[in-house]
C-alpha atoms as a PDB file:
ATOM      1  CA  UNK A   1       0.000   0.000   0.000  1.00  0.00           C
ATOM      2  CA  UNK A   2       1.158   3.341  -0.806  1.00  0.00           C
ATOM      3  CA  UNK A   3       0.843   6.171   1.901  1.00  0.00           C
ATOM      4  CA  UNK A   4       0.204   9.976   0.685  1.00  0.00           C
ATOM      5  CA  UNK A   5       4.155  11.765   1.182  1.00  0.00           C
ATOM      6  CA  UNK A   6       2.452  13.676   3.553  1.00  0.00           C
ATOM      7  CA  UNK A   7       1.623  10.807   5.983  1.00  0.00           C
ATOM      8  CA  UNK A   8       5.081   9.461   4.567  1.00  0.00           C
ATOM      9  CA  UNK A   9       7.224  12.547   5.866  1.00  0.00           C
ATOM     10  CA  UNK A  10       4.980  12.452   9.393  1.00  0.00           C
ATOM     11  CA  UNK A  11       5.998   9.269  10.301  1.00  0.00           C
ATOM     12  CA  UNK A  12       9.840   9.788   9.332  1.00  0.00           C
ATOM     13  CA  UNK A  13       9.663  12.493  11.661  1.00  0.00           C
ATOM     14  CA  UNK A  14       8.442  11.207  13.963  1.00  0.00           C
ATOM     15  CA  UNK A  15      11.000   8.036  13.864  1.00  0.00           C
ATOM     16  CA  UNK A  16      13.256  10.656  14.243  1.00  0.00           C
ATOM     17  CA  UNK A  17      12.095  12.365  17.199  1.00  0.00           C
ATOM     18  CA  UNK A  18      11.799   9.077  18.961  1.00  0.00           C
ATOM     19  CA  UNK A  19      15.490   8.299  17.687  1.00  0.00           C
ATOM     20  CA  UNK A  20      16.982  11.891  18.994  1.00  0.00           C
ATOM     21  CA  UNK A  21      15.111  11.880  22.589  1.00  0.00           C
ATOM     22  CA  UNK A  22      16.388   8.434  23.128  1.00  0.00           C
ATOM     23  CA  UNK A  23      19.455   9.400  22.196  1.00  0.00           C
ATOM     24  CA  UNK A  24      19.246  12.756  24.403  1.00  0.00           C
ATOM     25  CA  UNK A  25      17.817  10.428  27.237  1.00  0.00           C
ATOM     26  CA  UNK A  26      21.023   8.151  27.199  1.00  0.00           C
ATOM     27  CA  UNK A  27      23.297  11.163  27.285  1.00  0.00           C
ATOM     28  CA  UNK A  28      21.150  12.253  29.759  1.00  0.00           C
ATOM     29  CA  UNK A  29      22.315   9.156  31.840  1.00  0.00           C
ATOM     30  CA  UNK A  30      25.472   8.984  31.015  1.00  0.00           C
ATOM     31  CA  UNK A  31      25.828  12.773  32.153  1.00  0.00           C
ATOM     32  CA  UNK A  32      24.344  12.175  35.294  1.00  0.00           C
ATOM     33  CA  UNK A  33      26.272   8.850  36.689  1.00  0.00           C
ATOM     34  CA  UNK A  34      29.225  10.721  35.404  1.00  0.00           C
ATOM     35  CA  UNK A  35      28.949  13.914  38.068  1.00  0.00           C
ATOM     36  CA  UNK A  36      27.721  11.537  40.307  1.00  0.00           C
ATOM     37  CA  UNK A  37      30.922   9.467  40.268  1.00  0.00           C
ATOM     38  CA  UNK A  38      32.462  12.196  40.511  1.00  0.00           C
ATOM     39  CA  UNK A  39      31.594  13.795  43.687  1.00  0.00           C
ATOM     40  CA  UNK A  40      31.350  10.154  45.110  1.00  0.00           C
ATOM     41  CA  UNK A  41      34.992  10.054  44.323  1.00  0.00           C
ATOM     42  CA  UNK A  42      35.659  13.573  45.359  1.00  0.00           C
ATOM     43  CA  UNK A  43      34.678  12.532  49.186  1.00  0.00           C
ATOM     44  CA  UNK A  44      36.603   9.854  49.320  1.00  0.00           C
ATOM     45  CA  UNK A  45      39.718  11.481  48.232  1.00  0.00           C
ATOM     46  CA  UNK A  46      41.548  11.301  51.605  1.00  0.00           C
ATOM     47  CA  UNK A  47      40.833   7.309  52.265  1.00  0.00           C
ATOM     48  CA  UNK A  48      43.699   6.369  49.490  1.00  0.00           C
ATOM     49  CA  UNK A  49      45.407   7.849  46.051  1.00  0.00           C
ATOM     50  CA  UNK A  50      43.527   5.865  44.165  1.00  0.00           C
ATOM     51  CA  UNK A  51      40.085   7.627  44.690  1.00  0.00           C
ATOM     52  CA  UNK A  52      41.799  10.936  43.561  1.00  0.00           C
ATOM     53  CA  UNK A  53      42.422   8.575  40.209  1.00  0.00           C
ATOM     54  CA  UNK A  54      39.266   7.472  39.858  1.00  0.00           C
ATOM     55  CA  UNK A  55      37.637  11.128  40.399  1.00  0.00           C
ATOM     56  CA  UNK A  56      40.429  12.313  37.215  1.00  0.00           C
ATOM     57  CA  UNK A  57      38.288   9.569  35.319  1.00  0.00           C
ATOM     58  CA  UNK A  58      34.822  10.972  36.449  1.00  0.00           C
ATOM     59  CA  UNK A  59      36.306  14.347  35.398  1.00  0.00           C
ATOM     60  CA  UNK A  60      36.904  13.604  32.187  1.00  0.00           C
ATOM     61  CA  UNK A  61      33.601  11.244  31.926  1.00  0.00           C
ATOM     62  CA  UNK A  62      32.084  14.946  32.593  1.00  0.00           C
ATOM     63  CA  UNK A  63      34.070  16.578  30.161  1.00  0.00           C
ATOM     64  CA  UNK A  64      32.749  14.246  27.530  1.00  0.00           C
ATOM     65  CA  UNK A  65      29.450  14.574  28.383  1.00  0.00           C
ATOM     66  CA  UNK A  66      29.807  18.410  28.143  1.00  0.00           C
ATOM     67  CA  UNK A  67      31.349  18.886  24.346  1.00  0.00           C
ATOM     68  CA  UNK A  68      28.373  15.789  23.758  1.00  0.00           C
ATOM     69  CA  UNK A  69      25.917  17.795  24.701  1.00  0.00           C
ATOM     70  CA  UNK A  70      27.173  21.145  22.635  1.00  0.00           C
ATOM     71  CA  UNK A  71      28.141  22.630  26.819  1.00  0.00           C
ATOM     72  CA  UNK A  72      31.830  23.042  25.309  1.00  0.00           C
ATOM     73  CA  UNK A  73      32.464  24.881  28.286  1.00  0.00           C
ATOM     74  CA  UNK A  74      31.242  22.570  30.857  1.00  0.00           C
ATOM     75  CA  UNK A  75      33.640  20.544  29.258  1.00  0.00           C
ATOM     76  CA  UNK A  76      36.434  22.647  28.987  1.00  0.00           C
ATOM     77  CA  UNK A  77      36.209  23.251  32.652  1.00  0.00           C
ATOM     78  CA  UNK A  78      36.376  19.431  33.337  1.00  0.00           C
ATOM     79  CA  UNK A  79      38.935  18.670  30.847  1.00  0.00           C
ATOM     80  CA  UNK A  80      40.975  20.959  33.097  1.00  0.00           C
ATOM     81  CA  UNK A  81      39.649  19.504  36.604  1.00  0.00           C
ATOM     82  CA  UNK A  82      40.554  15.799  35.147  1.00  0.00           C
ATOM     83  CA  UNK A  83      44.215  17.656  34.270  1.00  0.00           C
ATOM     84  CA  UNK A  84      44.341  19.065  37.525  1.00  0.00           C
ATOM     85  CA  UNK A  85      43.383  16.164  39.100  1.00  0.00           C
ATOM     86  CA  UNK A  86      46.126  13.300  37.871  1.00  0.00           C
ATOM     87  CA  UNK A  87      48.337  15.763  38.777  1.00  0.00           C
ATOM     88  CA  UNK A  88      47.357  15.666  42.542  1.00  0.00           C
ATOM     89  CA  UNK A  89      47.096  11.999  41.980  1.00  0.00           C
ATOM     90  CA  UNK A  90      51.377  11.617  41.046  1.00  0.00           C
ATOM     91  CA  UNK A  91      51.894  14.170  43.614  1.00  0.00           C
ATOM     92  CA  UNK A  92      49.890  12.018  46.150  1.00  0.00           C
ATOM     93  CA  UNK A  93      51.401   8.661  44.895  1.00  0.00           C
ATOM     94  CA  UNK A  94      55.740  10.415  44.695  1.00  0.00           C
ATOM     95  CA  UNK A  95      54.759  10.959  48.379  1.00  0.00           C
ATOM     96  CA  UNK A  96      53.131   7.712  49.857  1.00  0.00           C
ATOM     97  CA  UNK A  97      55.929   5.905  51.721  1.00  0.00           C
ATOM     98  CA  UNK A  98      56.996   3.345  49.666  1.00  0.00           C
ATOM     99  CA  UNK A  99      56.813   0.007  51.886  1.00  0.00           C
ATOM    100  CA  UNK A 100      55.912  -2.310  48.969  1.00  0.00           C
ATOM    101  CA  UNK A 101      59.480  -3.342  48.337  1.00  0.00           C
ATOM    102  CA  UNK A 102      59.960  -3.910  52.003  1.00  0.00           C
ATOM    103  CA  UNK A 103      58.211  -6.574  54.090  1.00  0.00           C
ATOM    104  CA  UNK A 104      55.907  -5.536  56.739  1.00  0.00           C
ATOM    105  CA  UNK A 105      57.154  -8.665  59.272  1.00  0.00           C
ATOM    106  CA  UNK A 106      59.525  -8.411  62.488  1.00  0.00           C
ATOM    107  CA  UNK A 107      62.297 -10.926  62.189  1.00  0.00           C
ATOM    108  CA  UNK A 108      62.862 -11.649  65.452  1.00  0.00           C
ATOM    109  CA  UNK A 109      66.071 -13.951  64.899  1.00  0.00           C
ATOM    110  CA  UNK A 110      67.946 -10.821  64.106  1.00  0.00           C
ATOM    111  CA  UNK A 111      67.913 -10.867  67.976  1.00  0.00           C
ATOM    112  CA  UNK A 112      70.753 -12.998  70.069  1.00  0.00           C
ATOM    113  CA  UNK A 113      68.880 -14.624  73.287  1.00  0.00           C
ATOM    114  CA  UNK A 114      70.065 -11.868  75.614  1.00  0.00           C
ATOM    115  CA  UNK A 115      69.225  -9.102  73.346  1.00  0.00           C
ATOM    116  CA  UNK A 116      65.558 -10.859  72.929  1.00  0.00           C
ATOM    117  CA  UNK A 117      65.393 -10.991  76.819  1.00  0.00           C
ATOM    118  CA  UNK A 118      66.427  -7.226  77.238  1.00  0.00           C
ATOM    119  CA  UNK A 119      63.959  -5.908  74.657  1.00  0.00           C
ATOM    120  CA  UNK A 120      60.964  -7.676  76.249  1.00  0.00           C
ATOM    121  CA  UNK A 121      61.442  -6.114  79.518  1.00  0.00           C
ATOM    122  CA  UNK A 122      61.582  -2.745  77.810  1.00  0.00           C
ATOM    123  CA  UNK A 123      59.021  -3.547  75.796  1.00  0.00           C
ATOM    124  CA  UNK A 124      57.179  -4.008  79.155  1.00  0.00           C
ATOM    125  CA  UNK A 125      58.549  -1.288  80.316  1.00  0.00           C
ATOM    126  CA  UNK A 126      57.930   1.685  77.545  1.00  0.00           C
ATOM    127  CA  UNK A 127      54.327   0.351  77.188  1.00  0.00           C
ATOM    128  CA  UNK A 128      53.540   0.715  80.527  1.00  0.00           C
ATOM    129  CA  UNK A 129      54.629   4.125  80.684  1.00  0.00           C
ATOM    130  CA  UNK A 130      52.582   4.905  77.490  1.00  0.00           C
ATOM    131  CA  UNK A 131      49.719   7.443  79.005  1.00  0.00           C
ATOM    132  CA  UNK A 132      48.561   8.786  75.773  1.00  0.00           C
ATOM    133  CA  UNK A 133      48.356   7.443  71.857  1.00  0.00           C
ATOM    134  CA  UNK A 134      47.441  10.209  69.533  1.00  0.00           C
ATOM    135  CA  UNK A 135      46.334   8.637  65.884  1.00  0.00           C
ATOM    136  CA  UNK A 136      47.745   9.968  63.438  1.00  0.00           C
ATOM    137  CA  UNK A 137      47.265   9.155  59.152  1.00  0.00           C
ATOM    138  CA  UNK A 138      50.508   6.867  58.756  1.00  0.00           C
ATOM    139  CA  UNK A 139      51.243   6.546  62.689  1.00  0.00           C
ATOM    140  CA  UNK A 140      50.724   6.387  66.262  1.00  0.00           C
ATOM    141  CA  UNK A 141      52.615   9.757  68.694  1.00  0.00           C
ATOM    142  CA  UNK A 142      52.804   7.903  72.232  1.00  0.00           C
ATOM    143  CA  UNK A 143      53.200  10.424  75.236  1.00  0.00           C
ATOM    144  CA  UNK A 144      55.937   8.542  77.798  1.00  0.00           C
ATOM    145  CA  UNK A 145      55.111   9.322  81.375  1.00  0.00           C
ATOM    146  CA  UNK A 146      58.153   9.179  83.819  1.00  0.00           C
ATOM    147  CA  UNK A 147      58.690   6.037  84.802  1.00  0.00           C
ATOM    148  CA  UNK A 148      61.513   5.008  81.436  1.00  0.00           C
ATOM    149  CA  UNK A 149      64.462   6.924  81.369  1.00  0.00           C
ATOM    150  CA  UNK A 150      64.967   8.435  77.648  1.00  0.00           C
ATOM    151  CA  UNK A 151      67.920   6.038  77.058  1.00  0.00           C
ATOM    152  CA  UNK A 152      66.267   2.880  77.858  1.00  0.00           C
ATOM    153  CA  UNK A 153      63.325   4.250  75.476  1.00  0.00           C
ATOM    154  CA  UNK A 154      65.901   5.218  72.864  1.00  0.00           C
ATOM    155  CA  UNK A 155      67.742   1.706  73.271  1.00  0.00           C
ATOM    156  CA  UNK A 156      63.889  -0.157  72.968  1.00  0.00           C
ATOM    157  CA  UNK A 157      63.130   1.899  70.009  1.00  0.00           C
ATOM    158  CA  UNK A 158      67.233   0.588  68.137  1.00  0.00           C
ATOM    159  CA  UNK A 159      66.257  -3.232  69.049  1.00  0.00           C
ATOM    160  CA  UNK A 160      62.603  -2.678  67.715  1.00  0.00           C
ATOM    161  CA  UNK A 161      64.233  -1.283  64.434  1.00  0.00           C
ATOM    162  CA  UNK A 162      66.610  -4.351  64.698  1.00  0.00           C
ATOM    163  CA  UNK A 163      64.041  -6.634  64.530  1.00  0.00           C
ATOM    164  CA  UNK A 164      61.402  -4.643  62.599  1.00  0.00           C
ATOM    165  CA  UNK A 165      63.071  -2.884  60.003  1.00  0.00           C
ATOM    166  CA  UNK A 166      60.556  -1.271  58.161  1.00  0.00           C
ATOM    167  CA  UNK A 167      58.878   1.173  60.982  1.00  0.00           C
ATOM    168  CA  UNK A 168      59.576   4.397  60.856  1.00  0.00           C
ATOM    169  CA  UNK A 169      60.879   5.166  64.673  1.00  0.00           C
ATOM    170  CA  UNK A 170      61.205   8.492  66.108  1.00  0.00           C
ATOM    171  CA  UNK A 171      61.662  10.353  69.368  1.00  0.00           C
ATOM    172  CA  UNK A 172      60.626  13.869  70.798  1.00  0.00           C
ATOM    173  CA  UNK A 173      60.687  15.806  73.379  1.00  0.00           C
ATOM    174  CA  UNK A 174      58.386  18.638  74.085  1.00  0.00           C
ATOM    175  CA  UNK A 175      59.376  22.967  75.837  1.00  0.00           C
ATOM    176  CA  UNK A 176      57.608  21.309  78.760  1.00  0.00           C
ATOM    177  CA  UNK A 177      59.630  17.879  78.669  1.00  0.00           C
ATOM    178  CA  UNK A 178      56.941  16.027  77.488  1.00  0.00           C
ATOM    179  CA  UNK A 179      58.431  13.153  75.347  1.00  0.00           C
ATOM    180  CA  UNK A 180      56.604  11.325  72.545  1.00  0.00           C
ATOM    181  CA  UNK A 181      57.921   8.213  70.389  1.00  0.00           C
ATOM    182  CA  UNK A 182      56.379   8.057  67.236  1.00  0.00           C
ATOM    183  CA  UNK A 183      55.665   4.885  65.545  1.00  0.00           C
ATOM    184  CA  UNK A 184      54.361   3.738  62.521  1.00  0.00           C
ATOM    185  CA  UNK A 185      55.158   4.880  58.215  1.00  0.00           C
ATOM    186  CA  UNK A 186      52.310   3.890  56.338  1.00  0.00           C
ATOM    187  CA  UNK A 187      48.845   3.407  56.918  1.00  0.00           C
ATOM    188  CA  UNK A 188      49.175  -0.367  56.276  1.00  0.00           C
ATOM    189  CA  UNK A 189      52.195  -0.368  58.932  1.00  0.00           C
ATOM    190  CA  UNK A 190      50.308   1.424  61.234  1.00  0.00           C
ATOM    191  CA  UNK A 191      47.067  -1.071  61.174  1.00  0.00           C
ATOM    192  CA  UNK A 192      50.358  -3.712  61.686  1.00  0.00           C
ATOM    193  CA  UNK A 193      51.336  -1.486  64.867  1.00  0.00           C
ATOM    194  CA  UNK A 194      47.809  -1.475  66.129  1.00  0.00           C
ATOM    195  CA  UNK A 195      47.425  -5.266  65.843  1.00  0.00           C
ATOM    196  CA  UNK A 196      50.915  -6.348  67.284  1.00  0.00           C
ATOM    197  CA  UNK A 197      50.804  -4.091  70.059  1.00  0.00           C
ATOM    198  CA  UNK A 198      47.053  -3.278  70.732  1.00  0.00           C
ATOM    199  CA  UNK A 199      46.980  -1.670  74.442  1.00  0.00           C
ATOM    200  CA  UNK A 200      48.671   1.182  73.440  1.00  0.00           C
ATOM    201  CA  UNK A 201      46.038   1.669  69.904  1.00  0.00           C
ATOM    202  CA  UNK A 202      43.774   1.717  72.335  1.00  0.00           C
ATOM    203  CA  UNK A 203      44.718   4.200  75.039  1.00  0.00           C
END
């Protein structure tokens, strides 16, 4: 059967219509997970580098949708943010301690008998005068009350580098002779710290 053009044209356009708001529809989408993602990522920046990646990706997701939808600057702007945003991404990553090469395990044997003897009773010792554990990102900052002299902390903390070679060990002391030890280098060594010596992460 032949249709009059006029009925012939109507229905073309309309195929069309249907064609370009399905097509608007899907952009639509794709526009909308794309911000989405992209503030989801945004909050979560501080938990690990790899969130600051995945937000350069929504960025640019963004971007695309912007030139897509004929908002060139939308996704100019985005094309930028997704620049600016690898860039805090290597600049995050060049400064995360790199403990992937090392082993996070104490080797205990690097200790002779009497050495192993002398750094459990300091051990005992320097946790019991713990009286505060501040958390920090990558570490733990214990307070020391009074009862360890400074040299038998400083000796704990050379046979707990001995054995443990990977912690980052380090000793301060405050104007009002408050002295801290801070222990700990990455956030995976400091979940280790927590776990192997747990009354102080808990102080």
């Amino acid at each position: 059967m032949l249709y009059p053009p006029e009925l012939r044209a109507r229905a073309f356009n309309g195929s069309t219509a249907f064609r370009y708001t399905r097509a608007m529809s899907l952009l639509s989408l794709f526009g909308a997970a794309a911000v989405s993602a992209m503030l989801l990522f945004y909050a979560l920046e501080e938990r690990a580098p790899v969130f600051v990646l995945l937000f350069a990706g929504a960025c640019a997701a963004s971007s695309a949708y912007g030139f897509l939808q004929g908002a060139w600057p939308f996704g100019i702007v985005e094309a930028i943010w997704t620049a600016v945003a690898v860039r805090r991404w290597r600049q995050r990553m060049s400064t995360q301690p790199q403990t992937s090469a090392r082993s996070i395990a104490c080797d205990m044997s690097a200790l002779s008998a009497a050495e192993r003897e002398r750094y459990d009773g300091l051990r005992r010792k320097m946790t019991a005068a713990i009286t505060h554990a501040a958390s920090m990102r990558t570490e733990f900052r214990l307070r020391l009350d009074g009862s360890i002299a400074t040299s038998e902390a400083a000796e704990w903390m050379a046979l707990e580098h001995r054995c443990c070679p990977f912690l980052n060990l380090r000793m301060g002391l405050d104007g009002d002779g408050t002295r801290w030890i801070e222990i700990g280098g990455s956030e995976a060594i400091k979940a280790f710290v927590a776990g192997e010596f747990g009354s102080f992460a808990r102080t």
